[in-house]
PDB file of N, CA and C in Angstrom:
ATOM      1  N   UNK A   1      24.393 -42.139  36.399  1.00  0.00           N
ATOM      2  CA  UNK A   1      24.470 -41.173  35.323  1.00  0.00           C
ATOM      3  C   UNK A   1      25.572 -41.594  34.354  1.00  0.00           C
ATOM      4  N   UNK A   2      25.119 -41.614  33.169  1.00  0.00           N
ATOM      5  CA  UNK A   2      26.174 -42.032  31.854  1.00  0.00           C
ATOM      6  C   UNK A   2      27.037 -41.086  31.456  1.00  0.00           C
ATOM      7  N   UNK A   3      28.401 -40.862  31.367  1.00  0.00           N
ATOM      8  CA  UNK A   3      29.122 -39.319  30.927  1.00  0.00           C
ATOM      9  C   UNK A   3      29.186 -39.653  29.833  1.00  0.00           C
ATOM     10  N   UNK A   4      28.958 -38.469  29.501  1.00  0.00           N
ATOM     11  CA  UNK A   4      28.466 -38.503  27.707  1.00  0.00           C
ATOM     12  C   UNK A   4      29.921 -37.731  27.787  1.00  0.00           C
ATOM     13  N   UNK A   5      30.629 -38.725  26.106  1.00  0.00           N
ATOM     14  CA  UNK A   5      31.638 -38.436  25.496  1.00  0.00           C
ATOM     15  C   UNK A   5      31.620 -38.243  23.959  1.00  0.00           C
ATOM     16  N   UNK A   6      32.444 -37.507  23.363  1.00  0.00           N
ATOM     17  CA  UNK A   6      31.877 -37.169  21.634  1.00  0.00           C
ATOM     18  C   UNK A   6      32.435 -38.847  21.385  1.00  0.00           C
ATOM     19  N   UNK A   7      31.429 -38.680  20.154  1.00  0.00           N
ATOM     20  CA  UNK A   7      31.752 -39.859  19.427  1.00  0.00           C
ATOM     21  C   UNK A   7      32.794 -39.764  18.152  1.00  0.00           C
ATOM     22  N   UNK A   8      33.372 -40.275  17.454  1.00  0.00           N
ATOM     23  CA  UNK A   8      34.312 -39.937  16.744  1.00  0.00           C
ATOM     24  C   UNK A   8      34.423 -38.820  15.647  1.00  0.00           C
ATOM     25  N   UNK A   9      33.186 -38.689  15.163  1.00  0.00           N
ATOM     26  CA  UNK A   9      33.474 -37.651  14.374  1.00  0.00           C
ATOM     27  C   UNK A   9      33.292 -36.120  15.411  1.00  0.00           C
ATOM     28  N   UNK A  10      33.036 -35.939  16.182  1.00  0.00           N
ATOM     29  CA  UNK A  10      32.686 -34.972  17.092  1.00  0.00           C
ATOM     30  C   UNK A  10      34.584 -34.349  17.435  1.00  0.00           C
ATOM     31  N   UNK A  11      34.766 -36.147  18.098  1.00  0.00           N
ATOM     32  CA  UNK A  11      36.343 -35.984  18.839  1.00  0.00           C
ATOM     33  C   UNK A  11      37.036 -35.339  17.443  1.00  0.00           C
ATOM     34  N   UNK A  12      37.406 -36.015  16.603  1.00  0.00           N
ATOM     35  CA  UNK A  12      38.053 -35.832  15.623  1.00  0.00           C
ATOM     36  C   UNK A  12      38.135 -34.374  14.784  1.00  0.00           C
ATOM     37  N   UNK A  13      37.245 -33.849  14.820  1.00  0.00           N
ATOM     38  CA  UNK A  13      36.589 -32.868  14.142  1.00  0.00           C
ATOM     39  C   UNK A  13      36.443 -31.713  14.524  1.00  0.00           C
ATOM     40  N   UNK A  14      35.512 -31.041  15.812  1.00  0.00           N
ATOM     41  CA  UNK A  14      34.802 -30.539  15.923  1.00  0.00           C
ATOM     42  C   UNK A  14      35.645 -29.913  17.868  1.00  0.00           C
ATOM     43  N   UNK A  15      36.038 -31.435  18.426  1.00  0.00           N
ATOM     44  CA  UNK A  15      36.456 -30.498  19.851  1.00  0.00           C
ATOM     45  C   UNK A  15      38.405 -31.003  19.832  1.00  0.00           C
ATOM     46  N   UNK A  16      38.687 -31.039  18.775  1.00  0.00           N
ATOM     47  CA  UNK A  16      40.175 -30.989  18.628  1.00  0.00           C
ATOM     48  C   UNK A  16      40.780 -32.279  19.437  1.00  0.00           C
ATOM     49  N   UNK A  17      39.845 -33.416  19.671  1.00  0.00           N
ATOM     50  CA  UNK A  17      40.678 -34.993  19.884  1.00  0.00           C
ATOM     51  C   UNK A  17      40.396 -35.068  21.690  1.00  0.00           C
ATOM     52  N   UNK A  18      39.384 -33.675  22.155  1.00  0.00           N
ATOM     53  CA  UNK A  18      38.924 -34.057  23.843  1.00  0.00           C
ATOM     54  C   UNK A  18      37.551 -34.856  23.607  1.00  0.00           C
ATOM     55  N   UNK A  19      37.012 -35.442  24.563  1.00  0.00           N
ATOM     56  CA  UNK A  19      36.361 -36.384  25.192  1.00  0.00           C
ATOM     57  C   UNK A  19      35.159 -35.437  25.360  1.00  0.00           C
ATOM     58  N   UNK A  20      34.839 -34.275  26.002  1.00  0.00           N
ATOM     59  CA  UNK A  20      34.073 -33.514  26.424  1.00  0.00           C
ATOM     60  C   UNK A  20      33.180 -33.271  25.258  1.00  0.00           C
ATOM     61  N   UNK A  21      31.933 -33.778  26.273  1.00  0.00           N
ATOM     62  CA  UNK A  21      30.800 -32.993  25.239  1.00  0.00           C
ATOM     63  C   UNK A  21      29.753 -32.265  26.306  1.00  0.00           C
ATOM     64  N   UNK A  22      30.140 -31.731  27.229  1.00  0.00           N
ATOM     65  CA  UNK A  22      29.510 -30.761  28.032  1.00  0.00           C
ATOM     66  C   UNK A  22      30.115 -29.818  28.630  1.00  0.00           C
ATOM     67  N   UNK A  23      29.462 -28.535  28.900  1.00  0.00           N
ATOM     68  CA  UNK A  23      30.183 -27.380  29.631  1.00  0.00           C
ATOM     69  C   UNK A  23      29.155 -26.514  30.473  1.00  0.00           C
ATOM     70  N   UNK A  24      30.192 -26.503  31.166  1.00  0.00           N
ATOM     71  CA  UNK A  24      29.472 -25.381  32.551  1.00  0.00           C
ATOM     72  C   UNK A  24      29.340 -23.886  32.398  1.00  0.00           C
ATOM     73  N   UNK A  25      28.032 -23.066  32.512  1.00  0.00           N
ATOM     74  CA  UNK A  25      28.158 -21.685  32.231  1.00  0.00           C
ATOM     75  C   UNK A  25      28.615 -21.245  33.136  1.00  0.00           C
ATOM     76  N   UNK A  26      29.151 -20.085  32.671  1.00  0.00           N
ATOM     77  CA  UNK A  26      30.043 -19.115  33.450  1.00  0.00           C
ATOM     78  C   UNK A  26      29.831 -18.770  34.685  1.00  0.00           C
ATOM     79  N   UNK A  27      28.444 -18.748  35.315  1.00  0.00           N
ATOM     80  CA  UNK A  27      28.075 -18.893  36.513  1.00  0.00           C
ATOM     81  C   UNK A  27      27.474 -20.054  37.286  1.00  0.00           C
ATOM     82  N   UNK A  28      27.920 -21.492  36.654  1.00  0.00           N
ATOM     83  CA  UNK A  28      28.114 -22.767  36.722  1.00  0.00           C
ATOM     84  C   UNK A  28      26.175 -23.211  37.708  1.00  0.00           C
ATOM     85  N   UNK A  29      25.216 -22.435  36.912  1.00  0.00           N
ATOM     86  CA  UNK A  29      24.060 -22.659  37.292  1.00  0.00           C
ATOM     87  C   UNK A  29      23.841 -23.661  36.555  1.00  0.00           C
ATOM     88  N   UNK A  30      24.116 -23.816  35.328  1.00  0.00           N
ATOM     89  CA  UNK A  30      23.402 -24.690  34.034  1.00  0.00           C
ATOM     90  C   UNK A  30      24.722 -25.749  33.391  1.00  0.00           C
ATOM     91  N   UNK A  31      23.995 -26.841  33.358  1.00  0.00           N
ATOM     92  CA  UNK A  31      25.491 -27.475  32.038  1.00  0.00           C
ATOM     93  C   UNK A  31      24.482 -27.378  30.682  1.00  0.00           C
ATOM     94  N   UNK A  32      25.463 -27.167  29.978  1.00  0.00           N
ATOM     95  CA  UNK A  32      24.917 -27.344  28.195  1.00  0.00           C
ATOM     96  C   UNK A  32      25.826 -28.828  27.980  1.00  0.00           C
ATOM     97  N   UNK A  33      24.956 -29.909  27.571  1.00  0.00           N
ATOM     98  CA  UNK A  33      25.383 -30.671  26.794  1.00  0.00           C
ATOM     99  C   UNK A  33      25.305 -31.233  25.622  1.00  0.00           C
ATOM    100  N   UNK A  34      25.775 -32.393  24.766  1.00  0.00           N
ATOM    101  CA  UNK A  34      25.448 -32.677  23.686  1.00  0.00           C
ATOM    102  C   UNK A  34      24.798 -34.174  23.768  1.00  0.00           C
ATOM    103  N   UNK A  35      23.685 -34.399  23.174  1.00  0.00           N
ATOM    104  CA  UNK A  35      23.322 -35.651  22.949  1.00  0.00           C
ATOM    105  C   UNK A  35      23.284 -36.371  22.056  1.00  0.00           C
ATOM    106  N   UNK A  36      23.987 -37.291  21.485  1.00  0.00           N
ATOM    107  CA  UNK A  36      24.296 -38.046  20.171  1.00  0.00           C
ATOM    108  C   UNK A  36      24.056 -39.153  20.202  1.00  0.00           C
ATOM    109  N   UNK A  37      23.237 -38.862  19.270  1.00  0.00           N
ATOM    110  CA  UNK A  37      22.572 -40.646  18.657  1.00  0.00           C
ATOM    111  C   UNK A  37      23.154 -41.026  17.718  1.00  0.00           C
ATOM    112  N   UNK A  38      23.808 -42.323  17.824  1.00  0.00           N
ATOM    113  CA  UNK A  38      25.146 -42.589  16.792  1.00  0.00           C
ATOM    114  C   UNK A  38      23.616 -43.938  16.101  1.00  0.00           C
ATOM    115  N   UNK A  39      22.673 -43.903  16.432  1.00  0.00           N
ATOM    116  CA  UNK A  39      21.550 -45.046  15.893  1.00  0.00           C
ATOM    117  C   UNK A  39      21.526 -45.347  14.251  1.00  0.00           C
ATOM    118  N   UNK A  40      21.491 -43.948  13.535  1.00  0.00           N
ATOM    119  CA  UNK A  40      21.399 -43.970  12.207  1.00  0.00           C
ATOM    120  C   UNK A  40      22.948 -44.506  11.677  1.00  0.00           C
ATOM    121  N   UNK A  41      23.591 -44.604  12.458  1.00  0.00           N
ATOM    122  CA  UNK A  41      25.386 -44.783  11.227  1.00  0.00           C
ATOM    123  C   UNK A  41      25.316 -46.385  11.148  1.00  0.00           C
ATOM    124  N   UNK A  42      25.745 -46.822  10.051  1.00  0.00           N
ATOM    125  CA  UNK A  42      25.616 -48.473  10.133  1.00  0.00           C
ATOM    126  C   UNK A  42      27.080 -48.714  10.716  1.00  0.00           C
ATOM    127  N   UNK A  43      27.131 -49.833  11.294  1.00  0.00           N
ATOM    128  CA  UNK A  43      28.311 -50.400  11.847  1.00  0.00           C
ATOM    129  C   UNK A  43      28.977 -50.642  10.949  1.00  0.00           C
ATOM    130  N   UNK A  44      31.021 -50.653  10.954  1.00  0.00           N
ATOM    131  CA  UNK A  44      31.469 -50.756  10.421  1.00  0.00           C
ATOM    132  C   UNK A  44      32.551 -51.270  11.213  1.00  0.00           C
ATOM    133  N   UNK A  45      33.518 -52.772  10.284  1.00  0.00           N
ATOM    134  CA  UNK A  45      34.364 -53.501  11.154  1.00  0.00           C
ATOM    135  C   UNK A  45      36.180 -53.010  10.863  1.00  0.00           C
ATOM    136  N   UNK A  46      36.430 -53.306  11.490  1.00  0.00           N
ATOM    137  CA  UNK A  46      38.032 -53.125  11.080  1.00  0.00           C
ATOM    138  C   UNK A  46      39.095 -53.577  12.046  1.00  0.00           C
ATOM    139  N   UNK A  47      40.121 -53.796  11.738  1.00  0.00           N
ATOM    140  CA  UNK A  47      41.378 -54.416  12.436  1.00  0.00           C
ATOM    141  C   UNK A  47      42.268 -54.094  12.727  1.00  0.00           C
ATOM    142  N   UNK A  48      42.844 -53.771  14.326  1.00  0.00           N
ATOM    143  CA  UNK A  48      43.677 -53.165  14.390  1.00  0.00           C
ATOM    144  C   UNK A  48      44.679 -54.074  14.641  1.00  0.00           C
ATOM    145  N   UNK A  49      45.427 -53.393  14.175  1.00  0.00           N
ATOM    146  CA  UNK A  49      46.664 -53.915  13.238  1.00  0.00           C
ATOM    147  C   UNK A  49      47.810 -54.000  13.442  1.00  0.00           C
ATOM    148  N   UNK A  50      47.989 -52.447  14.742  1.00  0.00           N
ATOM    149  CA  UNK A  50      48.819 -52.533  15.680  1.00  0.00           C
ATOM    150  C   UNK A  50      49.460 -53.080  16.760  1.00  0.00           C
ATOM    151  N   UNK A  51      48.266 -54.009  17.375  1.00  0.00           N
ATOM    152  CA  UNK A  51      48.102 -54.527  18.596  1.00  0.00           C
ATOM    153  C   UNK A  51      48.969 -56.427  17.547  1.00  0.00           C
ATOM    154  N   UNK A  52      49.534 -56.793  18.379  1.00  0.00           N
ATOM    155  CA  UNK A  52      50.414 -57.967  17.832  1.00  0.00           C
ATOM    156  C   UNK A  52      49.186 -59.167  18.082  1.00  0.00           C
ATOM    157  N   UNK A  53      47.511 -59.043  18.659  1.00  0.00           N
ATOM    158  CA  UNK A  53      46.661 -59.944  18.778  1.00  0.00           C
ATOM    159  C   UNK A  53      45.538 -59.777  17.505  1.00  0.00           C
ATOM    160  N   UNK A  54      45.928 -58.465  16.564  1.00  0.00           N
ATOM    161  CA  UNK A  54      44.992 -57.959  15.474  1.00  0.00           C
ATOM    162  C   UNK A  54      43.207 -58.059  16.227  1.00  0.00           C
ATOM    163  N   UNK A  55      42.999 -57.340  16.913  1.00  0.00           N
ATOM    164  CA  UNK A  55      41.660 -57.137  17.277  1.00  0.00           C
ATOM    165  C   UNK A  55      40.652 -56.468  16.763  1.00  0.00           C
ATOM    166  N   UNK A  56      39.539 -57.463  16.233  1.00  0.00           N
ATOM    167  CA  UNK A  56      38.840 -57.280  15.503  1.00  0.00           C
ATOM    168  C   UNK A  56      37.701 -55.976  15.825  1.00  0.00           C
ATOM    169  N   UNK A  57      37.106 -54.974  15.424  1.00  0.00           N
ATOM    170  CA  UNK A  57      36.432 -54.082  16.400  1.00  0.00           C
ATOM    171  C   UNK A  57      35.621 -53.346  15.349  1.00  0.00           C
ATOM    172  N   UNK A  58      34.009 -53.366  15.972  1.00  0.00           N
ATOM    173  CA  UNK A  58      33.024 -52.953  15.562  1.00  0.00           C
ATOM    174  C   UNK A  58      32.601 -51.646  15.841  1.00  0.00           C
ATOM    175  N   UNK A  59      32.796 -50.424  15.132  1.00  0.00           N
ATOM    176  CA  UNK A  59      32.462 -49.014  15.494  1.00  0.00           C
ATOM    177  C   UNK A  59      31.545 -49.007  14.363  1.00  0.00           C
ATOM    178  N   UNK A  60      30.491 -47.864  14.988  1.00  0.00           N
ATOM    179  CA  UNK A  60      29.334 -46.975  13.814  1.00  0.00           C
ATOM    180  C   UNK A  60      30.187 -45.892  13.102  1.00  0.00           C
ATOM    181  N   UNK A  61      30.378 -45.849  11.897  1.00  0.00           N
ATOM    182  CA  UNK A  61      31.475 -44.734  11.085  1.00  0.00           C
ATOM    183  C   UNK A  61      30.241 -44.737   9.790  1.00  0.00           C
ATOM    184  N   UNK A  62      30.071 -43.682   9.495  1.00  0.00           N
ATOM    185  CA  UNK A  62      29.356 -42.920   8.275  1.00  0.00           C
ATOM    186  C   UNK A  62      30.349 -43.039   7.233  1.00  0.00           C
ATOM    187  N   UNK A  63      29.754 -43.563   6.096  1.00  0.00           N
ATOM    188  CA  UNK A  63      30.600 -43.936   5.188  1.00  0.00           C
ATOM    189  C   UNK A  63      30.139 -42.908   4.183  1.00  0.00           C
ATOM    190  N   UNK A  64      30.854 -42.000   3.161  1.00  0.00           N
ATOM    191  CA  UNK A  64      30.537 -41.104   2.302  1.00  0.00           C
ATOM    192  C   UNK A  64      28.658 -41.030   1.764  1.00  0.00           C
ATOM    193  N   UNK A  65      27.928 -40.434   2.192  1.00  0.00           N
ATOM    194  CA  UNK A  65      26.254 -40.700   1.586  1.00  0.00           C
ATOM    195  C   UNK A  65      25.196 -41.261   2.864  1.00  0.00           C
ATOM    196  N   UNK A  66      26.334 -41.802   3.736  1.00  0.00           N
ATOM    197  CA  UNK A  66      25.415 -42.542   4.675  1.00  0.00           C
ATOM    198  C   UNK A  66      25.316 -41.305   5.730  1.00  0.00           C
ATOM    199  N   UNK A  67      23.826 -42.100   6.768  1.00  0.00           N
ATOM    200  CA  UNK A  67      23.279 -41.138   7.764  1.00  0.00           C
ATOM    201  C   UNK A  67      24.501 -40.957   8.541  1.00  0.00           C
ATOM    202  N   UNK A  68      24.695 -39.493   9.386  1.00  0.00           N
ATOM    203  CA  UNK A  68      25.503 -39.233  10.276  1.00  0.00           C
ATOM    204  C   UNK A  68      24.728 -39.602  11.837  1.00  0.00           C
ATOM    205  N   UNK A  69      25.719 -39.261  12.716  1.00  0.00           N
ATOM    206  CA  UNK A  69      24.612 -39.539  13.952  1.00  0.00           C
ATOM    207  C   UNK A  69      23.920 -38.181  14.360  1.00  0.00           C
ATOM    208  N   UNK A  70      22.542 -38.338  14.754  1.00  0.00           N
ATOM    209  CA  UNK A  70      21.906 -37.235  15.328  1.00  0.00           C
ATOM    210  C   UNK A  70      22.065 -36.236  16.706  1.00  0.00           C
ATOM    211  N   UNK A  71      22.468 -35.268  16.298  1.00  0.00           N
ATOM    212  CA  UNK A  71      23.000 -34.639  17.780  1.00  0.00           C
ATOM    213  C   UNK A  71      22.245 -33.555  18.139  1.00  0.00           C
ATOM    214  N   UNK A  72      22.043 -33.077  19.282  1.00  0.00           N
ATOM    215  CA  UNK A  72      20.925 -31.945  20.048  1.00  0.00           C
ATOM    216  C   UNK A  72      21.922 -31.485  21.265  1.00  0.00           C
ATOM    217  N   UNK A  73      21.282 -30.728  21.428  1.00  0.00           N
ATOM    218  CA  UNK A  73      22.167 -29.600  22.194  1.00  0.00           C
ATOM    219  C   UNK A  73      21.113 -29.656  23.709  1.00  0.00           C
ATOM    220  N   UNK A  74      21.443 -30.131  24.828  1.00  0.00           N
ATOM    221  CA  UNK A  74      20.304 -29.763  25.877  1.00  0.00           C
ATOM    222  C   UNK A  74      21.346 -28.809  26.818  1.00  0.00           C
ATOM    223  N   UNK A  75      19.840 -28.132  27.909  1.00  0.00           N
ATOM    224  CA  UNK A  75      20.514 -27.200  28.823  1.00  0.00           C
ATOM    225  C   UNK A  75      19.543 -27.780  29.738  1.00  0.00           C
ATOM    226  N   UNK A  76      20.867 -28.149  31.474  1.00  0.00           N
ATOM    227  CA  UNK A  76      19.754 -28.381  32.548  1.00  0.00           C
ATOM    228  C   UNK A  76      19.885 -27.501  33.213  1.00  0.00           C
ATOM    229  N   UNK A  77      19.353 -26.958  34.359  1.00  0.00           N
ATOM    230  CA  UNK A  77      19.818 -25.983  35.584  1.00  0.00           C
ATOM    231  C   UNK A  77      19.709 -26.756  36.837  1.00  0.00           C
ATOM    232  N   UNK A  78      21.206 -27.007  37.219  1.00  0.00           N
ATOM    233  CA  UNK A  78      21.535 -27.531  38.359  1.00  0.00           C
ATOM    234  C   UNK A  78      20.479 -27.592  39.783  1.00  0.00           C
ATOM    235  N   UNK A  79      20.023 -26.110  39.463  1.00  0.00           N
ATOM    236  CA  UNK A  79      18.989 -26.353  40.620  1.00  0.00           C
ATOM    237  C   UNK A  79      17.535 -27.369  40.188  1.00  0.00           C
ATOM    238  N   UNK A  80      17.790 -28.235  39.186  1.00  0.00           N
ATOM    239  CA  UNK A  80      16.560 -28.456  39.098  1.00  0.00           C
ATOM    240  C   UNK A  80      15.490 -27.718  37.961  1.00  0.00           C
ATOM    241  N   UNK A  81      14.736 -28.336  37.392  1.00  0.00           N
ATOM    242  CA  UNK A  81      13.332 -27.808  36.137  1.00  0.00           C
ATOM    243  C   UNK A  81      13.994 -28.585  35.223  1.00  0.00           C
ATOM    244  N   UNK A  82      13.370 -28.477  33.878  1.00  0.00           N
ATOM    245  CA  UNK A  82      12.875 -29.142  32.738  1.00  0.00           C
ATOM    246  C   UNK A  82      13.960 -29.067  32.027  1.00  0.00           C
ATOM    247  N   UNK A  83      14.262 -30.261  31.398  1.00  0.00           N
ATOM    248  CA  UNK A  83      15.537 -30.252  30.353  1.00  0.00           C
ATOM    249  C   UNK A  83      15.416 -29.136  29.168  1.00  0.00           C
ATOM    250  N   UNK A  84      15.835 -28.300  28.666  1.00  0.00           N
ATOM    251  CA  UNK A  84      15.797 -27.554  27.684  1.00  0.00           C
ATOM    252  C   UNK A  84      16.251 -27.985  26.447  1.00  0.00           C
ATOM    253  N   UNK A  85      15.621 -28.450  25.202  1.00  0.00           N
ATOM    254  CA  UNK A  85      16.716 -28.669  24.154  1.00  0.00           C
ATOM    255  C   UNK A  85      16.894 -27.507  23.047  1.00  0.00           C
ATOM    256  N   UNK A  86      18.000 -27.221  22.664  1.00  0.00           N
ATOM    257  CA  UNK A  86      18.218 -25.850  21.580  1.00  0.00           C
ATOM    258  C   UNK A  86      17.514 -26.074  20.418  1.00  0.00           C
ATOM    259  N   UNK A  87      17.032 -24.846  19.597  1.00  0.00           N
ATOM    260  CA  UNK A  87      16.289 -25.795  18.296  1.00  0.00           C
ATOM    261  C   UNK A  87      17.624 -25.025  17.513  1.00  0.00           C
ATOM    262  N   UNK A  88      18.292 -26.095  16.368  1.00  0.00           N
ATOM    263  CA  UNK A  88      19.242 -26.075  15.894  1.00  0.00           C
ATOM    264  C   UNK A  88      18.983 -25.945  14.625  1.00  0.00           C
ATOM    265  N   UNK A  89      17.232 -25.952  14.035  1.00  0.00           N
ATOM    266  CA  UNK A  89      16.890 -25.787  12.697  1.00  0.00           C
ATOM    267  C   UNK A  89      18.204 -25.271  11.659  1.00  0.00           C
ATOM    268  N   UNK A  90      17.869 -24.149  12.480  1.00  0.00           N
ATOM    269  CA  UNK A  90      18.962 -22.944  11.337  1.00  0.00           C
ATOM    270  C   UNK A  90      20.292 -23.464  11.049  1.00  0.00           C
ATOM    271  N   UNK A  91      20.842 -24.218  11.541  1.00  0.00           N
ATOM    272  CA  UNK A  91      22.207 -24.512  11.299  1.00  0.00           C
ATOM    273  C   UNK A  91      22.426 -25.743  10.924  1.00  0.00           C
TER     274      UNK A  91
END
């Protein structure tokens, strides 16, 4: 199983710089998670600058106009049945 972690604009933005992109309901039957497809952002290079070896490093970053990554909301129930995904139309 892959642990799904926000991707940067998520971290940055949206869950205040945590890692978490899933949570347990209150009666820890179900996790709600997030699924992000970073597919649409074009890659973008840059150098960090800090490191005294300048390492060169390829992240997907949305540049002003460009696609963001696609994200969906699923719900499983621990005991088992069908992935649920939220319809997020409205928002």
């Amino acid at each position: 199983m892959r642990v799904t972690q926000a991707d940067w604009v998520y971290f940055e933005e949206i869950y205040l710089r945590s890692q978490q992109a899933y949570w347990w309901s209150p009666d820890s039957s179900r996790l709600v998670f997030l699924r992000i497809d970073d597919g649409p952002v074009h890659p973008f290079t840059l150098v960090d600058q800090i490191s005294s070896l300048q390492v060169v490093e390829t992240t997907r970053y949305p540049k002003a106009g460009d696609p963001n990554p696609v994200v969906k909301l699923g719900i499983v129930s621990v005991g088992g049945g069908p992935l649920q995904w939220v319809d997020l139309r409205d928002y």
